[in-house]
PDB file of N, CA and C in Angstrom:
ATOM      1  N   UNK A   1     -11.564  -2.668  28.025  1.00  0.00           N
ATOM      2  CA  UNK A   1     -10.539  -2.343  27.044  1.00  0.00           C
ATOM      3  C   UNK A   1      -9.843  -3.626  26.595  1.00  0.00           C
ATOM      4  N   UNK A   2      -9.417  -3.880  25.030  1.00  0.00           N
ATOM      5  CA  UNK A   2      -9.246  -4.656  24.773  1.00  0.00           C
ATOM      6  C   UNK A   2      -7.476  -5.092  25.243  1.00  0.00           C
ATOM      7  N   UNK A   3      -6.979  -6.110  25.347  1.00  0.00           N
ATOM      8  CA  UNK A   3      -5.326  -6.729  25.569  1.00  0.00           C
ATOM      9  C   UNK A   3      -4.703  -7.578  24.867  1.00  0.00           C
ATOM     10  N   UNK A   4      -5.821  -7.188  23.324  1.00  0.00           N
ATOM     11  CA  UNK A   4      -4.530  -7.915  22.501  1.00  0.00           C
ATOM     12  C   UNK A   4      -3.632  -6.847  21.658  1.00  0.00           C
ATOM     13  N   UNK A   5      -2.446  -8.376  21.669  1.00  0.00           N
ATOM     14  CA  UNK A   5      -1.101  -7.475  21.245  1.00  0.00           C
ATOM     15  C   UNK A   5      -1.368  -6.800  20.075  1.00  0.00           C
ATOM     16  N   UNK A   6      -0.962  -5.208  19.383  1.00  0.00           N
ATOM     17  CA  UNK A   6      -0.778  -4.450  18.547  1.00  0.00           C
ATOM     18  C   UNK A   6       0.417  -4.458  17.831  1.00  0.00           C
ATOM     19  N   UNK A   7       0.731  -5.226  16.456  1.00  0.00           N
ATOM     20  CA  UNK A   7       1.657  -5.650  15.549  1.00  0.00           C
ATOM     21  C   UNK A   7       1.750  -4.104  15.033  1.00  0.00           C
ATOM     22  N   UNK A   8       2.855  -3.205  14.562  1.00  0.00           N
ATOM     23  CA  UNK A   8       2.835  -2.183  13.795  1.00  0.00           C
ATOM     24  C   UNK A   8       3.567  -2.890  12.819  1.00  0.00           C
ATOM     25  N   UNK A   9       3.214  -2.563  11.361  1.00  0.00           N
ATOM     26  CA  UNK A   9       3.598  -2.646  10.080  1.00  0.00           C
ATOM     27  C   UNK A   9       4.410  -1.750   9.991  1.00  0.00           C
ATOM     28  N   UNK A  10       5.259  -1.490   9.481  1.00  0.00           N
ATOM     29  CA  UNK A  10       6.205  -0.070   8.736  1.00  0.00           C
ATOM     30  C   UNK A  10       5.558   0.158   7.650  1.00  0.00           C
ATOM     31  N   UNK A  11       5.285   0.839   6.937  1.00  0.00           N
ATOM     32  CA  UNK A  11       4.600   1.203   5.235  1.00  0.00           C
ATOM     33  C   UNK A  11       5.003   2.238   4.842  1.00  0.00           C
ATOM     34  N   UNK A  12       6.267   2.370   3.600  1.00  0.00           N
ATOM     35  CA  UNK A  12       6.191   3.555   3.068  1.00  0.00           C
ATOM     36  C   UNK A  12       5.455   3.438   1.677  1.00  0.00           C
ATOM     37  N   UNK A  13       4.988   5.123   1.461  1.00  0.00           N
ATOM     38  CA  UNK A  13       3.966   5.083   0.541  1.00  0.00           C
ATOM     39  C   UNK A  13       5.268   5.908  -0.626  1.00  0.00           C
ATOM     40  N   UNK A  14       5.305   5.435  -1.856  1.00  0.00           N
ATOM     41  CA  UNK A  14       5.823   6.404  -3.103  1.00  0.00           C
ATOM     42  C   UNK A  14       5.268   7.032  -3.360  1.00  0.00           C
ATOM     43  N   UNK A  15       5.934   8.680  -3.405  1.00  0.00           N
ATOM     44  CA  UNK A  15       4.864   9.716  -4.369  1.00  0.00           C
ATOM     45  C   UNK A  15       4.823   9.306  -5.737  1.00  0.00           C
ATOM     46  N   UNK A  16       3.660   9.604  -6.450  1.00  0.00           N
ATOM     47  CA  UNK A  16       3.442   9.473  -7.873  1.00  0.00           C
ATOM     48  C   UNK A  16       4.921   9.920  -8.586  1.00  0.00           C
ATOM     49  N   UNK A  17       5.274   9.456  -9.384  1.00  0.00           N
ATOM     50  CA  UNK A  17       6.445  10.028 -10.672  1.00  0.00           C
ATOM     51  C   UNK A  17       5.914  11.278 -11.107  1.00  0.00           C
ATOM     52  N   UNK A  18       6.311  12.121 -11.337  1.00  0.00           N
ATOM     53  CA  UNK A  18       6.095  13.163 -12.257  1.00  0.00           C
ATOM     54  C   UNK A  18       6.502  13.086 -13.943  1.00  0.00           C
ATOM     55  N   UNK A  19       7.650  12.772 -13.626  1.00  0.00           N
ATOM     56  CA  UNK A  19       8.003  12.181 -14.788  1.00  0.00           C
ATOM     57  C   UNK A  19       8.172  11.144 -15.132  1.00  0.00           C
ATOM     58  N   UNK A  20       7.957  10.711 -16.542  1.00  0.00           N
ATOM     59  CA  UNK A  20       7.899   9.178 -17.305  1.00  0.00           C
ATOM     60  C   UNK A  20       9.738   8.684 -17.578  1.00  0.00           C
ATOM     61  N   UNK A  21      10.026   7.363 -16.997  1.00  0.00           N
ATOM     62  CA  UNK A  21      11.218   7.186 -17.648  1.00  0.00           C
ATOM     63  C   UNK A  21      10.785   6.079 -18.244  1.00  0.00           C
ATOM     64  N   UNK A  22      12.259   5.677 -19.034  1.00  0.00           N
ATOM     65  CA  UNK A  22      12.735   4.986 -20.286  1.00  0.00           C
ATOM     66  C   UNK A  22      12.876   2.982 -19.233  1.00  0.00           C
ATOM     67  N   UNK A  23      13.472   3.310 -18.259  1.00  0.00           N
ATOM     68  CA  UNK A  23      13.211   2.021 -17.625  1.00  0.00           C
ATOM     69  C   UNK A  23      11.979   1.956 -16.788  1.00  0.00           C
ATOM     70  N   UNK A  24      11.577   0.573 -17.108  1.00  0.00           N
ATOM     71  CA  UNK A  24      10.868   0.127 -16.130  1.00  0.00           C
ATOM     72  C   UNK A  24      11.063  -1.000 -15.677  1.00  0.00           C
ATOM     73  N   UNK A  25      11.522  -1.009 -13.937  1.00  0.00           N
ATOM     74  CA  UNK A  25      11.341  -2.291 -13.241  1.00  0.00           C
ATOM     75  C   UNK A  25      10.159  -3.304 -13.628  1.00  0.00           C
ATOM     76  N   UNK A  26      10.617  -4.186 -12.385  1.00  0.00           N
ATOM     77  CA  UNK A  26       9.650  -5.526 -12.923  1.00  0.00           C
ATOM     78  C   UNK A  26       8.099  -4.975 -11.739  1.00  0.00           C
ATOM     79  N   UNK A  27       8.651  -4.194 -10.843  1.00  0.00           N
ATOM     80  CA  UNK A  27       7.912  -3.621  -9.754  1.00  0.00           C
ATOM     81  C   UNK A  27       6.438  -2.984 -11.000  1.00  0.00           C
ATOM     82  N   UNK A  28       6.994  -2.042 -11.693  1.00  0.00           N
ATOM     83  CA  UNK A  28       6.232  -1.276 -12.787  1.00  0.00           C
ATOM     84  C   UNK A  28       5.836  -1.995 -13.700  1.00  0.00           C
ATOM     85  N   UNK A  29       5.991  -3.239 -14.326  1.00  0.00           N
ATOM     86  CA  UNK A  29       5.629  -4.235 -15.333  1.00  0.00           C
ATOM     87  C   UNK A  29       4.667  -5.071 -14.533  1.00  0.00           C
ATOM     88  N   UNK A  30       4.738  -5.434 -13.540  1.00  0.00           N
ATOM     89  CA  UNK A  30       3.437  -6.306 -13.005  1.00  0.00           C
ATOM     90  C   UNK A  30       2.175  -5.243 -12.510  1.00  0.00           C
ATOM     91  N   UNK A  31       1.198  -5.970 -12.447  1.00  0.00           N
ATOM     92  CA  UNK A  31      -0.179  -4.704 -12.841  1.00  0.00           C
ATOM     93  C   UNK A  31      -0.438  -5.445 -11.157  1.00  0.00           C
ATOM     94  N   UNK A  32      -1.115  -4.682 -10.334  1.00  0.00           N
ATOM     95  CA  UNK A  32      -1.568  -4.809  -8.766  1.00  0.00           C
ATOM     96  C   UNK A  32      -2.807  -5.288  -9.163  1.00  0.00           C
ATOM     97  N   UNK A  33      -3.230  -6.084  -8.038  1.00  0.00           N
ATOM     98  CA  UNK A  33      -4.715  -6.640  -7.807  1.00  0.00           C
ATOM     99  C   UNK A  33      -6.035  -5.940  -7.172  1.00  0.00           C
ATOM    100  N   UNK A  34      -5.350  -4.935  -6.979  1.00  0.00           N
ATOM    101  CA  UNK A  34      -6.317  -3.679  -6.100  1.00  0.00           C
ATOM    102  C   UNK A  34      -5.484  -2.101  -5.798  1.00  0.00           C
ATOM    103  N   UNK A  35      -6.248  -1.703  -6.484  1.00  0.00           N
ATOM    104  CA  UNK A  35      -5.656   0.272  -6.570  1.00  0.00           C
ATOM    105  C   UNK A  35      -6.270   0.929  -5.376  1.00  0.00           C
ATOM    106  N   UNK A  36      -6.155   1.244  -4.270  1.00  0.00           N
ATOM    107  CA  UNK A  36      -6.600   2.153  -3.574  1.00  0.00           C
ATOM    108  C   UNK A  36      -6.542   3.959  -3.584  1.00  0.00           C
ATOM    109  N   UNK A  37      -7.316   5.008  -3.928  1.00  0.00           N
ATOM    110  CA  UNK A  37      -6.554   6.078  -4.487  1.00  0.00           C
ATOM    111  C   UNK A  37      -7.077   6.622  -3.608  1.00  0.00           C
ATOM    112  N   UNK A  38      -6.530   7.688  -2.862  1.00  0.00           N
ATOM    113  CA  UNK A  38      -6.854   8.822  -1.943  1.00  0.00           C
ATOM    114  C   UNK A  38      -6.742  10.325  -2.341  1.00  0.00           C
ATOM    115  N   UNK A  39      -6.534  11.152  -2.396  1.00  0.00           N
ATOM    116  CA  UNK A  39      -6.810  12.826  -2.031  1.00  0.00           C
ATOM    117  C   UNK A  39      -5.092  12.789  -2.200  1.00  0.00           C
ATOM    118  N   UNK A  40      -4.333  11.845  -1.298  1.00  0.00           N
ATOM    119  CA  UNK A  40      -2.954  12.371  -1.170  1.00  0.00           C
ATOM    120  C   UNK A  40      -2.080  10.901  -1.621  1.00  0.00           C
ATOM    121  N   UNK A  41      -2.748   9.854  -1.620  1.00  0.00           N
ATOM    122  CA  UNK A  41      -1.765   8.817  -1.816  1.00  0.00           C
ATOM    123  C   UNK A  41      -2.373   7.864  -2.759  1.00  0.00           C
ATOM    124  N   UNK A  42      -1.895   6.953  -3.177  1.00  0.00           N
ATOM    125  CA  UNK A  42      -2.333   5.861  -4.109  1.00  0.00           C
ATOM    126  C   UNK A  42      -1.688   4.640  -3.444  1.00  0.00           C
ATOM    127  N   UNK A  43      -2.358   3.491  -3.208  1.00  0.00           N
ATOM    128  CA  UNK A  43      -2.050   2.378  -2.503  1.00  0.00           C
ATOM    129  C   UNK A  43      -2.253   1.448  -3.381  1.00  0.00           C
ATOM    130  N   UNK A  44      -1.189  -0.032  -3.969  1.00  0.00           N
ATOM    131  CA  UNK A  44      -1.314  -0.195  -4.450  1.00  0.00           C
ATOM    132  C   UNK A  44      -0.720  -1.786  -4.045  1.00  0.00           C
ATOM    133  N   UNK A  45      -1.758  -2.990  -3.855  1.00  0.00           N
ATOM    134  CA  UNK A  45      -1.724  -4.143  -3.793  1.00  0.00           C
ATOM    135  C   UNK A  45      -1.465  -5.101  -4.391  1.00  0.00           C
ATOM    136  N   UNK A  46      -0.751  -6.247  -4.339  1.00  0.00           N
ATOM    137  CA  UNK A  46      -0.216  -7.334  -5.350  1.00  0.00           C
ATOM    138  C   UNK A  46      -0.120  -8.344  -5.200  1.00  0.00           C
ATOM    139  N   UNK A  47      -0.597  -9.405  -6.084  1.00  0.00           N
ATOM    140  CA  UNK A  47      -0.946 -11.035  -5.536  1.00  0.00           C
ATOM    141  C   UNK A  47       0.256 -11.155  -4.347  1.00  0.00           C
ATOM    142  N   UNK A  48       0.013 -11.839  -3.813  1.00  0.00           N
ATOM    143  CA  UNK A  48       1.055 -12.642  -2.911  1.00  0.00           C
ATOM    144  C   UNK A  48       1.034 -11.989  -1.575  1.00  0.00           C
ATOM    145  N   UNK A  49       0.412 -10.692  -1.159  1.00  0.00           N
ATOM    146  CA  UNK A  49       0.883  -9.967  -0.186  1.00  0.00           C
ATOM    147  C   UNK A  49      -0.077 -10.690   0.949  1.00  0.00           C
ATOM    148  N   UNK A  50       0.688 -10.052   2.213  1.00  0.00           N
ATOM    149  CA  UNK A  50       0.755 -10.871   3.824  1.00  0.00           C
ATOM    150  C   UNK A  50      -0.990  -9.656   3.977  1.00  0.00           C
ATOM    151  N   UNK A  51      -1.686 -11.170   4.485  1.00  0.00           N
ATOM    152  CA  UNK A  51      -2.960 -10.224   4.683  1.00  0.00           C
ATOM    153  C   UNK A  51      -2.975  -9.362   5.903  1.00  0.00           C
ATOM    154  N   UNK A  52      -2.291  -9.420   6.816  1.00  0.00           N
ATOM    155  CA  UNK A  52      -2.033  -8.293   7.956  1.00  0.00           C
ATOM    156  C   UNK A  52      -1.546  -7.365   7.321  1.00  0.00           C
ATOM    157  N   UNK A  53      -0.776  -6.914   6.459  1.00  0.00           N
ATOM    158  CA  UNK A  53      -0.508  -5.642   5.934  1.00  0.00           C
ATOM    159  C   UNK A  53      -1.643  -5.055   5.159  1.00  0.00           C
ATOM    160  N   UNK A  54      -2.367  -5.673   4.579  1.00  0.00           N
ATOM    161  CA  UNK A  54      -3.733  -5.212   3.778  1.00  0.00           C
ATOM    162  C   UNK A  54      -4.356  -4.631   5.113  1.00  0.00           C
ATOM    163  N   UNK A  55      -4.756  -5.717   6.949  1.00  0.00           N
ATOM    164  CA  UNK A  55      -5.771  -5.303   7.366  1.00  0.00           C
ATOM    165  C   UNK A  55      -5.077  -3.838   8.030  1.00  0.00           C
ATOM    166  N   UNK A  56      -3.396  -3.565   8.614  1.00  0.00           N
ATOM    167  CA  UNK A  56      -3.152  -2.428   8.997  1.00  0.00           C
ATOM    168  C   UNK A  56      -3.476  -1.233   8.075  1.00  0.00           C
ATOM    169  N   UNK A  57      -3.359  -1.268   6.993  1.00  0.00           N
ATOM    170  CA  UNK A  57      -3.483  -0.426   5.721  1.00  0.00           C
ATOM    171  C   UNK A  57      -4.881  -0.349   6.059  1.00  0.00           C
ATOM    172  N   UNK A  58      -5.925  -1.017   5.844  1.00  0.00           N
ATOM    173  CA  UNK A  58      -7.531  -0.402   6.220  1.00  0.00           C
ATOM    174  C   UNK A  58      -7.796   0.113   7.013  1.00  0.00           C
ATOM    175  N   UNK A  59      -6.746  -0.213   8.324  1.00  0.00           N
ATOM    176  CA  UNK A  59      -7.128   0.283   9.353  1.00  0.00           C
ATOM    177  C   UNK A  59      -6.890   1.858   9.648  1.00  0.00           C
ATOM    178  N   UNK A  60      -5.553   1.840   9.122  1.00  0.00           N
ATOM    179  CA  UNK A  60      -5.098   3.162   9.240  1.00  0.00           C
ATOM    180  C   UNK A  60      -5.966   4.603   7.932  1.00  0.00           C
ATOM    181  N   UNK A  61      -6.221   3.567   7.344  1.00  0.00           N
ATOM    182  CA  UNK A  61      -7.257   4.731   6.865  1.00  0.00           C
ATOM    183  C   UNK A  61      -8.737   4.467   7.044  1.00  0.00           C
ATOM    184  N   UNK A  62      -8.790   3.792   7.650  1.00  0.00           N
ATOM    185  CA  UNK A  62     -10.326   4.001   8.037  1.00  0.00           C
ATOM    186  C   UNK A  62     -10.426   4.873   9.427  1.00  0.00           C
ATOM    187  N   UNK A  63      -8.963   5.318  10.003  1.00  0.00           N
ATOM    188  CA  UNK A  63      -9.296   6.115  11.136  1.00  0.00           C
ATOM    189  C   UNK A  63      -8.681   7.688  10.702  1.00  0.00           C
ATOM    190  N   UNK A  64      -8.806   7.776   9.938  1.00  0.00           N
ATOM    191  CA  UNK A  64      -8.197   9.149   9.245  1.00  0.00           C
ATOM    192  C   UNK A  64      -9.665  10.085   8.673  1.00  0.00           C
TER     193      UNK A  64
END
């Protein structure tokens, strides 16, 4: 069995909008570098991000 240490990420996921508004953040004006879409969630990646959060994010759905 393996003994290396297990980092947990926190990740909350946003539900989709239902509705369209009139503002949009700068969050909503920059376009992601990778869309992940699921059955229940949409994951959604952006230059600059910490590559341990990308590999927990694979991980956790690759065991689902």
């Amino acid at each position: 069995m393996s003994t290396n240490k297990v980092t947990i990420v926190p990740v909350k996921l946003d539900p989709l909008p239902t509705e369209s508004t009139t503002f949009r953040s700068s969050y909503d004006i920059a376009s992601p570098s990778c869309v992940i879409k699921t059955a229940v969630a949409e994951i959604a990646f952006f230059n600059g991000v910490d590559e341990r959060i990308i590999q927990t994010i694979m991980k956790e759905l690759k065991s689902r």
